[in-house]
N, C-alpha and C. Protein backbone atom coordinates (compact mmCIF):
# COMPACT_ATOMS: atom_id res chain seq x y z
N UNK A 1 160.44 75.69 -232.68
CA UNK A 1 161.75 76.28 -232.43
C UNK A 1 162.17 77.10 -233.66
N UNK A 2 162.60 78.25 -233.70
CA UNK A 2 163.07 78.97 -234.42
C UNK A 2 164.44 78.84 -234.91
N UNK A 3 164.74 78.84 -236.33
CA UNK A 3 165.96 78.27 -236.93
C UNK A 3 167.11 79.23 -236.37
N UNK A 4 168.30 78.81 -236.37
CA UNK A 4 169.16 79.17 -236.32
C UNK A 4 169.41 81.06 -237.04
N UNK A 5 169.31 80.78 -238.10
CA UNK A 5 169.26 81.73 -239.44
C UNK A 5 168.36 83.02 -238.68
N UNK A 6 167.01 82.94 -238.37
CA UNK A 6 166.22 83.53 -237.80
C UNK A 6 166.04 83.89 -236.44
N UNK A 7 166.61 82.95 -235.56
CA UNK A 7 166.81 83.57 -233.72
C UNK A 7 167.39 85.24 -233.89
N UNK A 8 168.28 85.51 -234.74
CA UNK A 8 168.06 87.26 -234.65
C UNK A 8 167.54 88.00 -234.58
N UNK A 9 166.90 87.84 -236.01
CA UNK A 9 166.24 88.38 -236.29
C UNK A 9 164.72 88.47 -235.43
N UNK A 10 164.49 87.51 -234.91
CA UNK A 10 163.05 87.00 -234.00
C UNK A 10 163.77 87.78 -232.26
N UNK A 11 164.83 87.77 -232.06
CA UNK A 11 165.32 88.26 -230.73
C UNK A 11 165.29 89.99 -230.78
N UNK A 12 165.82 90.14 -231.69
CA UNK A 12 165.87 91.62 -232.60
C UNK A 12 164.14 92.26 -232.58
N UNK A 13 163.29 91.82 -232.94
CA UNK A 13 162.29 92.06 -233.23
C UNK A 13 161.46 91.71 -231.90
N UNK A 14 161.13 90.96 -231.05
CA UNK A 14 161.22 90.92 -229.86
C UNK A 14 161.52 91.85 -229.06
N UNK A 15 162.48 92.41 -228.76
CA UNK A 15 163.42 93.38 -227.92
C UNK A 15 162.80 95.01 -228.24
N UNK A 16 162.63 94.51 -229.42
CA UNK A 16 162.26 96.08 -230.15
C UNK A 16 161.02 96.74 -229.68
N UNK A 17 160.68 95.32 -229.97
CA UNK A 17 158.73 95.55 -229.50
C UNK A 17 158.26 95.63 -227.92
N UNK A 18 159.41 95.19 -227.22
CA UNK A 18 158.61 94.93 -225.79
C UNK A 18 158.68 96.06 -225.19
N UNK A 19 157.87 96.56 -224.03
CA UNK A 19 157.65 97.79 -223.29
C UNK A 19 158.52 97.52 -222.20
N UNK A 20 159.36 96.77 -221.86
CA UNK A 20 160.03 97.00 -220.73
C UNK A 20 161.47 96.47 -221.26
N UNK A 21 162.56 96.40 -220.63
CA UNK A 21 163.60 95.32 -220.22
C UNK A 21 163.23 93.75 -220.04
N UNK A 22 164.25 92.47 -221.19
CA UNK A 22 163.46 91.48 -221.31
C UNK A 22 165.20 90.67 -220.35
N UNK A 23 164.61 89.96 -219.70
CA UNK A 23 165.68 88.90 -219.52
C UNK A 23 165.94 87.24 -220.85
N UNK A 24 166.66 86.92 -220.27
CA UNK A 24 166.80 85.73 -221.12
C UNK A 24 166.03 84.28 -221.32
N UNK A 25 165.52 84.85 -219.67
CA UNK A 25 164.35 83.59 -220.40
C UNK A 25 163.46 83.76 -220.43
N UNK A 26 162.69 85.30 -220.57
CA UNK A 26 161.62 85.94 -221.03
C UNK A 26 161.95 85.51 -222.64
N UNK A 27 162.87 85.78 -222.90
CA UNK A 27 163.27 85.92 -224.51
C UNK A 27 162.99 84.75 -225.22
N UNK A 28 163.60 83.39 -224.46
CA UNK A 28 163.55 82.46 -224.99
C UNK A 28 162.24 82.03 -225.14
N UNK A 29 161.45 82.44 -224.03
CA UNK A 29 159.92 81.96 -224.22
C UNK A 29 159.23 82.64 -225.23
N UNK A 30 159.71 83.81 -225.87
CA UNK A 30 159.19 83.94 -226.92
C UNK A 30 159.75 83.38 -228.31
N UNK A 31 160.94 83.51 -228.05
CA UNK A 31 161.83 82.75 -229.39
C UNK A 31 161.88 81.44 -229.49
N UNK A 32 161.67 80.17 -228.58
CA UNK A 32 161.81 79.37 -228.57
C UNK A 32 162.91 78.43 -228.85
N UNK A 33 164.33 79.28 -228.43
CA UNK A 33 165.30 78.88 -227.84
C UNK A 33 166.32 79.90 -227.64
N UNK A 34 167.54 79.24 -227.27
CA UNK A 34 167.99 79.77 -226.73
C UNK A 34 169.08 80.97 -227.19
N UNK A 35 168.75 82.41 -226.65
CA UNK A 35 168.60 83.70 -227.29
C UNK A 35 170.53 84.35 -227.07
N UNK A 36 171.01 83.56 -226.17
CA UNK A 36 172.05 84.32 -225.74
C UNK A 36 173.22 84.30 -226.75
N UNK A 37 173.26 83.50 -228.12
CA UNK A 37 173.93 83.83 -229.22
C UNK A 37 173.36 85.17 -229.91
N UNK A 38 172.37 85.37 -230.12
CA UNK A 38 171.51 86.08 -230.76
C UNK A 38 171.50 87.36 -230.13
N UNK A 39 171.90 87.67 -229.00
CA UNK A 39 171.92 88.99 -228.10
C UNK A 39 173.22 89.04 -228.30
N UNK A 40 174.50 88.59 -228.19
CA UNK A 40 175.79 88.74 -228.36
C UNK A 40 175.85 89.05 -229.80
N UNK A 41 175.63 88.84 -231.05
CA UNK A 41 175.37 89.11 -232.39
C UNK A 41 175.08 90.46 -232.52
N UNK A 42 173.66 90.65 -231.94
CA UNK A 42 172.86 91.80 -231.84
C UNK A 42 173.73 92.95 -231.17
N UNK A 43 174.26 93.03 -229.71
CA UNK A 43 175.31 93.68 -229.37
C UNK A 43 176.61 94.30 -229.98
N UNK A 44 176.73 93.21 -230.93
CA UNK A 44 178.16 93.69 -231.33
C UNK A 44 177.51 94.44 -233.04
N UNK A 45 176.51 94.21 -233.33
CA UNK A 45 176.08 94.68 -234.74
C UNK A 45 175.37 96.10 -233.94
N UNK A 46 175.12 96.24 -233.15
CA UNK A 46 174.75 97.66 -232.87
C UNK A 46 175.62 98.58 -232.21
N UNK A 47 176.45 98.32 -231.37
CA UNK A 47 177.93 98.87 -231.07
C UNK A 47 178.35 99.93 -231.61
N UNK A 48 178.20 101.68 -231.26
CA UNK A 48 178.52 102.54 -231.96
C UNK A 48 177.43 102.90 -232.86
N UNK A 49 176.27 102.57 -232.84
CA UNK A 49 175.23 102.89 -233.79
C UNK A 49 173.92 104.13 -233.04
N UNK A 50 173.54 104.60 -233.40
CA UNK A 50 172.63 105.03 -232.75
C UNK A 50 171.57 104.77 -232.05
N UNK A 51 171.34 103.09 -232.00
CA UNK A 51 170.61 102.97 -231.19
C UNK A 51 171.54 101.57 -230.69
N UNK A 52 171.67 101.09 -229.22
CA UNK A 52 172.40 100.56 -228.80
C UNK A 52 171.59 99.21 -228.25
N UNK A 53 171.94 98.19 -228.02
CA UNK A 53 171.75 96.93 -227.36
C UNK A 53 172.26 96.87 -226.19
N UNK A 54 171.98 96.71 -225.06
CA UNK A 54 172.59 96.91 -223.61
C UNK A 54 171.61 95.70 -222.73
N UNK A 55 172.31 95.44 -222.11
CA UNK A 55 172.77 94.46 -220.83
C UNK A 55 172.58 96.19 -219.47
N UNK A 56 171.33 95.10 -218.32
CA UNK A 56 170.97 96.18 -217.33
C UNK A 56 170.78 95.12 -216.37
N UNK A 57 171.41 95.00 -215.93
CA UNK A 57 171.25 93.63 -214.59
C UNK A 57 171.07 92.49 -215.26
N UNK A 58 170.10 91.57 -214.88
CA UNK A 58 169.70 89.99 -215.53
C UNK A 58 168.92 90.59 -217.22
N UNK A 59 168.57 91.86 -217.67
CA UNK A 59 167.98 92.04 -218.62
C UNK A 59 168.00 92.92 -219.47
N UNK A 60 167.59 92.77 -220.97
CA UNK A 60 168.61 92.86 -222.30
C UNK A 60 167.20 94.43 -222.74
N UNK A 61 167.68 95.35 -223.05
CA UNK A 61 166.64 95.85 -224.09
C UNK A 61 167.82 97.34 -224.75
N UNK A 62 166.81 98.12 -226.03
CA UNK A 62 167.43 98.76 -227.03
C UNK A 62 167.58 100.17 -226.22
N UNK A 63 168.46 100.92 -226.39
CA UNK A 63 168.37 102.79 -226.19
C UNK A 63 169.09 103.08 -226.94
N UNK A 64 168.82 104.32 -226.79
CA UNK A 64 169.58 105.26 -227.61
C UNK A 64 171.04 105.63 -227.31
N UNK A 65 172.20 105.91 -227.83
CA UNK A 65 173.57 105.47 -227.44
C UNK A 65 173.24 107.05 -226.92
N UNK A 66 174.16 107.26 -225.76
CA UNK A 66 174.21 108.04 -225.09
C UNK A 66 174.48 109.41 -225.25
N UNK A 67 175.38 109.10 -226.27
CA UNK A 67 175.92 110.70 -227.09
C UNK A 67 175.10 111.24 -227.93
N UNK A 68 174.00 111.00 -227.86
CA UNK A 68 172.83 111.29 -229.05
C UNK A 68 171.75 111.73 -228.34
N UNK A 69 171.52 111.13 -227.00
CA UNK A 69 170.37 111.87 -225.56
C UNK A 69 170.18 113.00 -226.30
N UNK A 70 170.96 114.33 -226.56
CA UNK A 70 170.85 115.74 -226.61
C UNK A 70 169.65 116.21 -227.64
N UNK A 71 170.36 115.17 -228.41
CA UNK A 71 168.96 115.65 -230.00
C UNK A 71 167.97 115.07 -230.21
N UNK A 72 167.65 114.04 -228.69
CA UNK A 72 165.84 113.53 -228.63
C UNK A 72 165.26 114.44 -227.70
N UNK A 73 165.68 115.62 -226.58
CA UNK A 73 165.11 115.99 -225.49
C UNK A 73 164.28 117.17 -226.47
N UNK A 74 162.98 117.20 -226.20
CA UNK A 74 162.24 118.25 -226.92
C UNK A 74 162.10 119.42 -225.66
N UNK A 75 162.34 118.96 -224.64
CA UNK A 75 161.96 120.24 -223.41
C UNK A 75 162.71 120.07 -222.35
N UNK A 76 162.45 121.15 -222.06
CA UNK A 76 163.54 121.45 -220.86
C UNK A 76 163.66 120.45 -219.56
N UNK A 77 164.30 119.45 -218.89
CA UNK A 77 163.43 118.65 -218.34
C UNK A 77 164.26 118.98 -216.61
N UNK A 78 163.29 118.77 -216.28
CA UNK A 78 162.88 119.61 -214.62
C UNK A 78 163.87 118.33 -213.63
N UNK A 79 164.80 119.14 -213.02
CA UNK A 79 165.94 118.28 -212.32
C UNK A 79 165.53 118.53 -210.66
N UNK A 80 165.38 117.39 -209.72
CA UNK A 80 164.96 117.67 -209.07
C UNK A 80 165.86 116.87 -207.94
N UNK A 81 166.44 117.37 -206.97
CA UNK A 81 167.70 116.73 -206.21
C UNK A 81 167.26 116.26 -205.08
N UNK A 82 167.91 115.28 -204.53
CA UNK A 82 167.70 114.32 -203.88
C UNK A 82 168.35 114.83 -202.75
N UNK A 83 167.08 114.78 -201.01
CA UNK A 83 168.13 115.19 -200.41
C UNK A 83 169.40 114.47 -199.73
N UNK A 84 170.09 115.20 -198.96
CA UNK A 84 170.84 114.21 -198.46
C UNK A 84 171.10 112.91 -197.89
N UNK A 85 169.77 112.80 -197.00
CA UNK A 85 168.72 111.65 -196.58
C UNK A 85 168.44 110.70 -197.64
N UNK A 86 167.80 111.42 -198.24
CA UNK A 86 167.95 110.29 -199.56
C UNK A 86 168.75 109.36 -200.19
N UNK A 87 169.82 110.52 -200.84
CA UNK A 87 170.98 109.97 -200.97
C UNK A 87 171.89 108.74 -200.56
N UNK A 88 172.44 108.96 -198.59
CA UNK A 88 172.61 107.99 -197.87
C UNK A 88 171.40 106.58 -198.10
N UNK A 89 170.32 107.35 -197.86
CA UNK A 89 169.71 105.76 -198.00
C UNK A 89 169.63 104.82 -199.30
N UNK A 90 169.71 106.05 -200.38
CA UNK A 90 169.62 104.63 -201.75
C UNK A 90 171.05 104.08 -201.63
N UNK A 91 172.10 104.84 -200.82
CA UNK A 91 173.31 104.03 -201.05
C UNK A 91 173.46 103.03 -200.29
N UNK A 92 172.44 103.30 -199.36
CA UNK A 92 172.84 101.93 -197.96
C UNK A 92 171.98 100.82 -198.96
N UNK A 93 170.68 101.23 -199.31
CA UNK A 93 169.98 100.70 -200.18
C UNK A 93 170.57 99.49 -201.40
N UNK A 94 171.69 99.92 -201.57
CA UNK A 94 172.21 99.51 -203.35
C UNK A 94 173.48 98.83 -202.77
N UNK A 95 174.30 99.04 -201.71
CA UNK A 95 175.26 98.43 -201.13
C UNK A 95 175.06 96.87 -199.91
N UNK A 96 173.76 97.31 -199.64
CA UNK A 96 173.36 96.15 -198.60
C UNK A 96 172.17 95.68 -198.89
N UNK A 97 171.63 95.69 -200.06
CA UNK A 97 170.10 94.84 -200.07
C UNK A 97 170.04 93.69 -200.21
N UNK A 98 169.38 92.95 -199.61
CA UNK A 98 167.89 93.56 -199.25
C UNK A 98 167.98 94.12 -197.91
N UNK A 99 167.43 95.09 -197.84
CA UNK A 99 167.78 96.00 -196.07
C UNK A 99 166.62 96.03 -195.60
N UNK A 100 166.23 96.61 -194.43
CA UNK A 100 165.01 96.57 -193.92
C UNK A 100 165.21 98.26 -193.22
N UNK A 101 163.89 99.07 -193.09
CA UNK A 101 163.90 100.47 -192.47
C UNK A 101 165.24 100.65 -191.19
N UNK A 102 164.54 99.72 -190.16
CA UNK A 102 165.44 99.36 -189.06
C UNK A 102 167.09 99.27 -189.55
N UNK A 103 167.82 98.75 -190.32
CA UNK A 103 168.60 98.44 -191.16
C UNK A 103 169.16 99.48 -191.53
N UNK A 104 168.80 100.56 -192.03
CA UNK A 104 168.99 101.18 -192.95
C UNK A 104 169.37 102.40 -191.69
N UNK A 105 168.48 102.68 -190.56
CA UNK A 105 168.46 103.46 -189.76
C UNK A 105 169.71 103.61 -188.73
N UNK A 106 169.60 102.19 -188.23
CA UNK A 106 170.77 101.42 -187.71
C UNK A 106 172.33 102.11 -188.34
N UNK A 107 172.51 101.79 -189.99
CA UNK A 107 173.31 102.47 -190.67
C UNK A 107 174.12 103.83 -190.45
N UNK A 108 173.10 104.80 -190.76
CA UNK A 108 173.16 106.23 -190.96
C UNK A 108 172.97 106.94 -189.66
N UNK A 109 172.53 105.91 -188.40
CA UNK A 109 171.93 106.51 -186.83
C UNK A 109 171.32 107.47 -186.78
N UNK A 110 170.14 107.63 -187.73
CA UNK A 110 169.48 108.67 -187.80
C UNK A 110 167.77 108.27 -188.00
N UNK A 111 166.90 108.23 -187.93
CA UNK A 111 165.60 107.85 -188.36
C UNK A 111 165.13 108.54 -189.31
N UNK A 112 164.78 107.82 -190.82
CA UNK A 112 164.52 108.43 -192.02
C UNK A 112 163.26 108.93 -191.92
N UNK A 113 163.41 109.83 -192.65
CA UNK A 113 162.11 111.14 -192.47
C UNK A 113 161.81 110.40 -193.22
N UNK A 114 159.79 111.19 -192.71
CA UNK A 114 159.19 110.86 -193.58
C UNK A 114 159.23 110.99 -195.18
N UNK A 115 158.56 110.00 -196.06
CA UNK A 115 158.60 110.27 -197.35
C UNK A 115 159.80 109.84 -198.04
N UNK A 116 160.85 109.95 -197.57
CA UNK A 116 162.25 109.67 -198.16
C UNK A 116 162.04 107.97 -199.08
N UNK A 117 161.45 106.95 -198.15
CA UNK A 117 161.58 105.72 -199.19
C UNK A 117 160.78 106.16 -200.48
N UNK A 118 159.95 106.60 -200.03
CA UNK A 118 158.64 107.02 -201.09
C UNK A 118 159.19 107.62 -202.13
N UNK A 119 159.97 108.67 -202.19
CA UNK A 119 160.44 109.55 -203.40
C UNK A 119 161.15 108.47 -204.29
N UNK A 120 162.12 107.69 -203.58
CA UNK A 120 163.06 106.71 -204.12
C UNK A 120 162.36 105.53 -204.62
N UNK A 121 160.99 105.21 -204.40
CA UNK A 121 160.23 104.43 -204.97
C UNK A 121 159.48 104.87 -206.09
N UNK A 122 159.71 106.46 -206.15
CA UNK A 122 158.55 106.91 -207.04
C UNK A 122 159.74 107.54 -208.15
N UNK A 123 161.10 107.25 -207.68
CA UNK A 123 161.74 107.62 -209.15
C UNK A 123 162.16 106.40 -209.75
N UNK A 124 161.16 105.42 -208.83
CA UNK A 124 161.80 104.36 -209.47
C UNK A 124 162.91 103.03 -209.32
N UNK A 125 163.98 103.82 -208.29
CA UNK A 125 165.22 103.51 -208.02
C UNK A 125 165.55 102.00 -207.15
N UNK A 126 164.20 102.39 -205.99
CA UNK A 126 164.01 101.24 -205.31
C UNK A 126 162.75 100.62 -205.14
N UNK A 127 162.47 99.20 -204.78
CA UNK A 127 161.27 98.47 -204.79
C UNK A 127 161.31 97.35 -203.18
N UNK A 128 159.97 96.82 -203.11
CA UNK A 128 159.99 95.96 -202.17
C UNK A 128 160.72 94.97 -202.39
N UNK A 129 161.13 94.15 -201.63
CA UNK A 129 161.81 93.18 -201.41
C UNK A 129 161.81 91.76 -200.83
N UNK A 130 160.30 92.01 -199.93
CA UNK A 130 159.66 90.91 -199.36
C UNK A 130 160.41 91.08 -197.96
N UNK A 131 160.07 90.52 -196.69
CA UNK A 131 159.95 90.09 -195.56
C UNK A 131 161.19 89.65 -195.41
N UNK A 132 161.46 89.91 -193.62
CA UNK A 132 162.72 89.53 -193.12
C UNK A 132 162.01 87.98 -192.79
N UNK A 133 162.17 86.96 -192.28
CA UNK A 133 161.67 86.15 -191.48
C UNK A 133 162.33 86.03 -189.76
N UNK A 134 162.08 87.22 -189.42
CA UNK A 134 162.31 87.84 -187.92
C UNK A 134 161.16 87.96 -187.53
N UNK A 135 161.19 88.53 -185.99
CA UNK A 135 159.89 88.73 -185.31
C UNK A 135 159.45 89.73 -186.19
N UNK A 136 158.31 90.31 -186.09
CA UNK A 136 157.62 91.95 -186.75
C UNK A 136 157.60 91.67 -188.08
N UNK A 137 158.46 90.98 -189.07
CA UNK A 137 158.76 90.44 -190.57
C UNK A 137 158.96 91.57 -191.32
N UNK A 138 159.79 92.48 -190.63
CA UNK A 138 159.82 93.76 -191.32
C UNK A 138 160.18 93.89 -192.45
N UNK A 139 159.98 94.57 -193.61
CA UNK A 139 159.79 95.05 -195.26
C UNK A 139 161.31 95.17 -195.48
N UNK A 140 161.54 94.79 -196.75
CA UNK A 140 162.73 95.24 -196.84
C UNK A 140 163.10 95.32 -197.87
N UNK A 141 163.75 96.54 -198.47
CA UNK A 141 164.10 97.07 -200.10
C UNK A 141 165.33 96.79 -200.37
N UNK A 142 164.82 96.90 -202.20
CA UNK A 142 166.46 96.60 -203.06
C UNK A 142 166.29 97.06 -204.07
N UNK A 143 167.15 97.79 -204.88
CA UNK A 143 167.23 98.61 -206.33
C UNK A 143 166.23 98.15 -207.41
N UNK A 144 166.38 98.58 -208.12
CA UNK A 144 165.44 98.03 -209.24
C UNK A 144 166.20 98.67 -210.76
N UNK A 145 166.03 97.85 -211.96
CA UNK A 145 166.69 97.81 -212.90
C UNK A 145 167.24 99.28 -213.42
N UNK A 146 165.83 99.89 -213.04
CA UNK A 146 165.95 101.41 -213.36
C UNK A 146 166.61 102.00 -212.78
N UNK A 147 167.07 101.32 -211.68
CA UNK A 147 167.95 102.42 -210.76
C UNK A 147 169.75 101.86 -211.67
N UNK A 148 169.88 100.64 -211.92
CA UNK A 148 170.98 100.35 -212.78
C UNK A 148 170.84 101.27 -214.04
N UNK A 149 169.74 101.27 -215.00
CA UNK A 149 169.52 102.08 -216.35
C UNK A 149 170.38 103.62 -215.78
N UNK A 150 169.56 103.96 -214.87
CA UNK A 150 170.05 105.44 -215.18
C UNK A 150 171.19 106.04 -214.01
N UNK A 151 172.15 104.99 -213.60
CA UNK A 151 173.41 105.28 -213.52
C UNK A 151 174.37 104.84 -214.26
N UNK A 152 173.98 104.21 -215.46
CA UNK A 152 174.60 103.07 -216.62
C UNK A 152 175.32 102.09 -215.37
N UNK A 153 174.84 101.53 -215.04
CA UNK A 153 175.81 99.99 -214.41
C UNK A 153 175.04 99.09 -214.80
N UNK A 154 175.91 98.15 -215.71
CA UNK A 154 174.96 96.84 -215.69
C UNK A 154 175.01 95.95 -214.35
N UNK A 155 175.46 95.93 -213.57
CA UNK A 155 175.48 95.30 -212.37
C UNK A 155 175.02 96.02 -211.21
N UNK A 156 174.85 95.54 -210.13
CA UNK A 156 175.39 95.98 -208.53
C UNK A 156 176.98 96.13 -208.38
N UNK A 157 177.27 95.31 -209.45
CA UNK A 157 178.85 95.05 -208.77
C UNK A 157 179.70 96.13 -209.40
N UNK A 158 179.16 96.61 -210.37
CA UNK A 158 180.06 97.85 -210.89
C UNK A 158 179.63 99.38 -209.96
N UNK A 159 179.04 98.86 -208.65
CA UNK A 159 179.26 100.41 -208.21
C UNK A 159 180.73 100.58 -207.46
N UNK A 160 181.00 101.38 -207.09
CA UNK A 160 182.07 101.86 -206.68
C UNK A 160 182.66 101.52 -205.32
N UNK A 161 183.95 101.01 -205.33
CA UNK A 161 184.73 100.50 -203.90
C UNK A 161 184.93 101.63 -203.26
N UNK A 162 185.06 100.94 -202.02
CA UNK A 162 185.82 102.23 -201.09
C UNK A 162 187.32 102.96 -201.42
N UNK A 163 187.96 102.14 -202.42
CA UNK A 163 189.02 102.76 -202.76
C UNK A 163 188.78 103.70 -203.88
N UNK A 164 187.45 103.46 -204.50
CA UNK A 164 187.29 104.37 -205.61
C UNK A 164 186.62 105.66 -205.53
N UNK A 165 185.93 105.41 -204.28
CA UNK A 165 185.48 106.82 -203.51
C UNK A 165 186.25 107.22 -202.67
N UNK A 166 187.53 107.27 -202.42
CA UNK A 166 188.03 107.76 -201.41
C UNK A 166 188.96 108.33 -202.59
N UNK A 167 189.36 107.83 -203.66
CA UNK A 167 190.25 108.23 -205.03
C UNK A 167 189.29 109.58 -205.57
N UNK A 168 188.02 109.87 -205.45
CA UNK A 168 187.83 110.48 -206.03
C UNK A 168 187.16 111.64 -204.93
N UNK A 169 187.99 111.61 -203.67
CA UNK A 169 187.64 112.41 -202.52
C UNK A 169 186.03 112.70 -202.22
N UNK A 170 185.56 111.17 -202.19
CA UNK A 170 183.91 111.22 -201.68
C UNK A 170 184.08 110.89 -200.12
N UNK A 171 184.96 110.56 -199.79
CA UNK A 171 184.95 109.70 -198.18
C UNK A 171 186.05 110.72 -197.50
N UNK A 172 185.59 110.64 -196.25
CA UNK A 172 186.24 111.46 -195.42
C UNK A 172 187.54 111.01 -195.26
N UNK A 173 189.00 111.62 -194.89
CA UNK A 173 189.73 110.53 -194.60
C UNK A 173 190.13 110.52 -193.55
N UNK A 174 189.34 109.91 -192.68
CA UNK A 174 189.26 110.34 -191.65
C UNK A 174 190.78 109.41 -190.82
N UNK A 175 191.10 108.25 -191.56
CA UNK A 175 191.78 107.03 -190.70
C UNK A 175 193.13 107.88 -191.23
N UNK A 176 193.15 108.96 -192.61
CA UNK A 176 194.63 109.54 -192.53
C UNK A 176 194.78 110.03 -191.35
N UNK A 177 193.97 111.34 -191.40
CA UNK A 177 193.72 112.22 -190.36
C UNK A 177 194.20 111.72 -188.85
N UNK A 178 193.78 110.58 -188.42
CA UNK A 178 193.91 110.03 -187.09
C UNK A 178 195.45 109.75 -187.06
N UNK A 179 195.85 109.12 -188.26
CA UNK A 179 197.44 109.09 -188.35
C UNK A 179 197.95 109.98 -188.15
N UNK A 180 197.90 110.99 -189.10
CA UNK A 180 198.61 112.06 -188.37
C UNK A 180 198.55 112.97 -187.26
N UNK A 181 197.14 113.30 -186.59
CA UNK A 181 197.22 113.45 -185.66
C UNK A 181 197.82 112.56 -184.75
N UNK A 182 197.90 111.45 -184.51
CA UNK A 182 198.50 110.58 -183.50
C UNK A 182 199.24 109.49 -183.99
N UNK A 183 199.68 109.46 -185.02
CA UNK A 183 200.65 108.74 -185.88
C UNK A 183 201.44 107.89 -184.93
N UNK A 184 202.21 108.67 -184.15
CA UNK A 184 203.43 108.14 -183.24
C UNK A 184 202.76 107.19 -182.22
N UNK A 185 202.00 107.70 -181.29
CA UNK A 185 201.15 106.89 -180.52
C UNK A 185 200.56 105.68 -181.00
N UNK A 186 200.13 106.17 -182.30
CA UNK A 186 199.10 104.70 -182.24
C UNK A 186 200.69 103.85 -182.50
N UNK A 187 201.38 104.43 -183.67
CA UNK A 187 202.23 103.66 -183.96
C UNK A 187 202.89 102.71 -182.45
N UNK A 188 203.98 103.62 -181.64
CA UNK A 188 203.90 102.60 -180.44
C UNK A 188 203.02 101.87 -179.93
N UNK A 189 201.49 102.10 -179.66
CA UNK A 189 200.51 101.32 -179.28
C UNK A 189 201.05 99.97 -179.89
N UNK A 190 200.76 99.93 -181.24
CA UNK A 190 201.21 98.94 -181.76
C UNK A 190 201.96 97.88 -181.49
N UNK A 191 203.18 98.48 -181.66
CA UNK A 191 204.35 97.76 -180.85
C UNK A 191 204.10 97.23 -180.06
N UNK A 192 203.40 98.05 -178.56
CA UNK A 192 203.59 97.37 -177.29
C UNK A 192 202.62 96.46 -177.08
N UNK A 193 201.21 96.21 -177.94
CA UNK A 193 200.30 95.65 -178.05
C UNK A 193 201.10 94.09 -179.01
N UNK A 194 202.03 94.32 -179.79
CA UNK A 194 202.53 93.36 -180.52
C UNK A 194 203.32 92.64 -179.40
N UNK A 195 203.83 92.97 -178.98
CA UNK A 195 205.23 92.23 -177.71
C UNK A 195 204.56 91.86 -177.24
N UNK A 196 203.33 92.20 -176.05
CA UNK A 196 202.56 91.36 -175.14
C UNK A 196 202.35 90.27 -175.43
């Protein structure tokens, strides 16, 4: 077990070295105990520094603080947009996983073209998920850390409510709209549906 004095420094050095995103009890199995003082330490001693300590779902690793991106890019780097199809699906994707094709189709009432999971698997964003236990046991996807890294959310839960997309005029509004077109009506509907 690693002393007290040293879990930092050993978590620190750890983190630094590993090629991926480490969770906490990846960590501990290398530190040989328990790391989550030692990441809270580490967090707050890198805070504002140029290279940052971050929390990405269940797992801890170093980047570069964000305002600094500009003066590591050596080349021009090739932006390539997602189509609309896409789009809808990583969101049905990231809002309802684990989903299944059927699922996802069901959703959007449309049948996803070909290739579409594929791109979203190949940027990374989404991964398998394992089996429904239904008839057919159809496949079924869910985000992956990277897809948290590079929208900065450390969670699922920090994506955005329906009140926060409709605040920032992403959602149709469609239930105003119906009000005012028929405001009065539905409004009596109401009523007379209430008295019965």
């Amino acid at each position: 077990m690693t002393p007290p004095g040293d879990l930092v420094r050993a978590v620190e050095a750890v983190l630094f070295a590993a090629a991926e995103p480490l969770t906490v009890d990846a960590l501990a199995a290398h530190v040989g105990g328990d790391p989550r003082p030692a990441l809270a330490t580490l967090a707050q001693d890198y805070a504002g520094r140029g290279v940052e300590l971050v929390r990405r779902g269940e797992r801890w690793h170093f980047q570069t603080a964000a305002d600094l991106a500009p003066l590591l890019r050596r080349t021009r780097e090739e932006t390539r947009r997602l189509s609309r199809a896409a789009v809808e699906t990583l969101a049905i994707i990231a809002y309802h996983e684990p989903v299944s094709r059927a699922e996802i189709e069901a959703i959007r009432g449309v049948q996803i073209a070909k290739g579409t999971l594929d791109v979203l698997m190949e940027a990374g964003w989404i991964r398998p998920a394992g089996r429904r236990e239904v008839p057919g046991r159809p496949l079924t996807y869910a985000t992956t850390p990277g897809f948290l890294a590079h929208f900065g959310l450390a969670s699922r839960r920090d994506l955005p409510g329906i009140e926060d997309l409709r605040a920032a005029g992403l959602l149709d509004p469609v239930e105003t709209a119906f009000e005012v077109a028929f405001g009065e009506d539905t409004q009596r509907l109401e009523k007379a549906t209430d008295s019965d």
